[in-house]
Protein backbone atom coordinates (compact mmCIF):
# COMPACT_ATOMS: atom_id res chain seq x y z
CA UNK A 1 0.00 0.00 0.00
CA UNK A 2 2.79 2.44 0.90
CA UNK A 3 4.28 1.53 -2.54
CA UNK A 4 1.26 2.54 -4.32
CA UNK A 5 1.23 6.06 -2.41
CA UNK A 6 4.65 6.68 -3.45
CA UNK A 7 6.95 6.07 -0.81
CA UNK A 8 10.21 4.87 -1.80
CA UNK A 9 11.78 1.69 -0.07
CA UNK A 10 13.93 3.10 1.63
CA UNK A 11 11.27 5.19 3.34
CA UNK A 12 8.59 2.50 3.88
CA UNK A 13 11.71 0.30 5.58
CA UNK A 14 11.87 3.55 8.10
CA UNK A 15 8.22 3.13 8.67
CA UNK A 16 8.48 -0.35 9.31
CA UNK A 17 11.78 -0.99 11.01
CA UNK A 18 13.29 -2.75 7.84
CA UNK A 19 16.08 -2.66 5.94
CA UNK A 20 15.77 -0.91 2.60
CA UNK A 21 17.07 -3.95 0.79
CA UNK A 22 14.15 -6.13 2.82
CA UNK A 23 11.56 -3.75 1.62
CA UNK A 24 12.97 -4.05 -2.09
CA UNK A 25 12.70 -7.86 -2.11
CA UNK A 26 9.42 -8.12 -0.83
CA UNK A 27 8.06 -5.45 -3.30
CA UNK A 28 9.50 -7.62 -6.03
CA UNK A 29 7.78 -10.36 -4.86
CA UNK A 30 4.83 -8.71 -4.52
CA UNK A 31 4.75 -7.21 -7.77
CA UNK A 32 5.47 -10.65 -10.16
CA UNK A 33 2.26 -12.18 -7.99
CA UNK A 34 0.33 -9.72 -9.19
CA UNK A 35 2.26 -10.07 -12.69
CA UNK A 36 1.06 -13.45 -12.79
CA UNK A 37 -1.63 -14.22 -15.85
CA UNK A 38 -5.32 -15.15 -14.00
CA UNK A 39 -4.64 -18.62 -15.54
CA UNK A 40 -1.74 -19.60 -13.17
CA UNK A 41 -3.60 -18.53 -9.81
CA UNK A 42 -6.56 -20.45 -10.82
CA UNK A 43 -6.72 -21.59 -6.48
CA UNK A 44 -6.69 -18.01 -5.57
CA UNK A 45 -9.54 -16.13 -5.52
CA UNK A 46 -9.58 -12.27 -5.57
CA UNK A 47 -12.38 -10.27 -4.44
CA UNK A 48 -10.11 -6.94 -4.31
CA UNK A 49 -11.96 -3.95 -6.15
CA UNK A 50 -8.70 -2.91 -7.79
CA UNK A 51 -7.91 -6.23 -9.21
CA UNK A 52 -11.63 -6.65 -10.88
CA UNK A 53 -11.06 -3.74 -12.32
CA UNK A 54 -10.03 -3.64 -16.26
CA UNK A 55 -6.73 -1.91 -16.63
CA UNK A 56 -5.34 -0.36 -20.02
């Protein structure tokens, strides 16, 4: 969430009591599971507003 806002790692590791490189890795991770084509997550279901939205 602070990602989306804008904060940069190495301020949301400040918030959090994390190392900036932490922070980095876990946004990574974050970010190729939601990269992910609907076909491979086929056991997860989403009921997040954002995600049933249609992006360009």
């Amino acid at each position: 969430m602070l990602d989306r806002l804008g904060f940069k790692p190495i301020e949301i590791a400040a918030f959090l009591g994390k190392s900036p490189d932490n922070i980095g890795v876990q946004l990574n991770i974050i970010r190729k599971k939601k990269g992910k084509p609907r076909s491979e997550n086929k056991t997860e279901i989403n009921t997040s507003k954002e995600e049933a939205e249609v992006k360009p």
